[in-house]
Protein backbone atom coordinates (compact mmCIF):
# COMPACT_ATOMS: atom_id res chain seq x y z
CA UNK A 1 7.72 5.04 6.48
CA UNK A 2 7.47 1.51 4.63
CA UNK A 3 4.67 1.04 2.52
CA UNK A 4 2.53 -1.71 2.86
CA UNK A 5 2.99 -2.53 -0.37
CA UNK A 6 6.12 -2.55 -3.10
CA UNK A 7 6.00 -1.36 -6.64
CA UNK A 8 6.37 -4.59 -8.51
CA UNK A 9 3.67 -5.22 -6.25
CA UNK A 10 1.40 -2.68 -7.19
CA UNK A 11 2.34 -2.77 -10.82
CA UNK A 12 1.40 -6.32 -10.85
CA UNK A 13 -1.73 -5.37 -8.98
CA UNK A 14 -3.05 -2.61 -10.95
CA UNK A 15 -2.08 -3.82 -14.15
CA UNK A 16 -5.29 -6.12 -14.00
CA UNK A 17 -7.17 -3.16 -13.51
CA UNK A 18 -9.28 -1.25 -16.26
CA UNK A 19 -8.35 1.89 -15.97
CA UNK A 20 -4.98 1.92 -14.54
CA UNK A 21 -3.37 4.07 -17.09
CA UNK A 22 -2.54 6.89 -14.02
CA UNK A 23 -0.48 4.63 -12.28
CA UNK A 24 1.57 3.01 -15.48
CA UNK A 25 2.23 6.33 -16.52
CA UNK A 26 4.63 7.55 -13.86
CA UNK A 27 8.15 6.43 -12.58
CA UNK A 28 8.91 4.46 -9.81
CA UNK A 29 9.40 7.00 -7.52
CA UNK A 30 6.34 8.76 -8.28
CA UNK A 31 4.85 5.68 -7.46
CA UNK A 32 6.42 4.52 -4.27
CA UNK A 33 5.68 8.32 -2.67
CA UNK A 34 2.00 7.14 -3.63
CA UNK A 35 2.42 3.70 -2.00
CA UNK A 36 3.92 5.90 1.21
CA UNK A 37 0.82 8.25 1.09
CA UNK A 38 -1.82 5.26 1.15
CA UNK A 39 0.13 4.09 3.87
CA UNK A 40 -0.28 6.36 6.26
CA UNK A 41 -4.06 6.89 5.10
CA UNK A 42 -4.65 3.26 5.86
CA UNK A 43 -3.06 3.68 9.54
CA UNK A 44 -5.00 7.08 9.75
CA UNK A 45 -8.01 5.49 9.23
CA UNK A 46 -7.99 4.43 13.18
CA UNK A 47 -8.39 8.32 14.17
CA UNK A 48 -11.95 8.17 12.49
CA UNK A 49 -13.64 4.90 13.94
CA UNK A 50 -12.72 2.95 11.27
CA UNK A 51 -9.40 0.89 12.84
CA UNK A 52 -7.52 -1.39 11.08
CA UNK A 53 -9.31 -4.94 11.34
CA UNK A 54 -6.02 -7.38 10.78
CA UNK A 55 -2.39 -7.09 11.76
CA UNK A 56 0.04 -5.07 10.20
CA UNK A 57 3.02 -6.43 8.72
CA UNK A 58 5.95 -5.53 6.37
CA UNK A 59 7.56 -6.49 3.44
CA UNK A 60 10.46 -8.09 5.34
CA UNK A 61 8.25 -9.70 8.16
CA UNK A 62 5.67 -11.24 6.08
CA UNK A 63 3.86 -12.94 9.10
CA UNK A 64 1.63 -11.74 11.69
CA UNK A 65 1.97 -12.80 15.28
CA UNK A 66 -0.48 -10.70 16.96
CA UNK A 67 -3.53 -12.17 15.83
């Protein structure tokens, strides 16, 4: 699965955060399992009422022709 979301990304991202010493102090790997994992909670969200209000896209696509 492709995150929604790359490292530099999220490093970027949480960096402006206040308390984002639990993400700065792992290695990349550690972190791009996590980006995986919120992933597939986002598109699990669905099964509970919640669905996903936008389109999906990836990385590589970076456009949205569905909406």
């Amino acid at each position: 699965m492709e995150p929604y979301a790359t490292v530099e990304y999220a490093d970027t991202y949480l960096g402006g955060l206040i308390d984002a010493g639990g993400w700065s102090g792992v290695d990349a790997s550690e972190k791009e399992r996590a980006l995986v994992t919120a992933t597939a909670r986002i598109d699990a969200l669905s099964g509970y009422g919640a669905g996903f209000r936008g389109c999906k896209t990836s990385i590589i696509s970076k456009g949205c022709n569905n909406v």
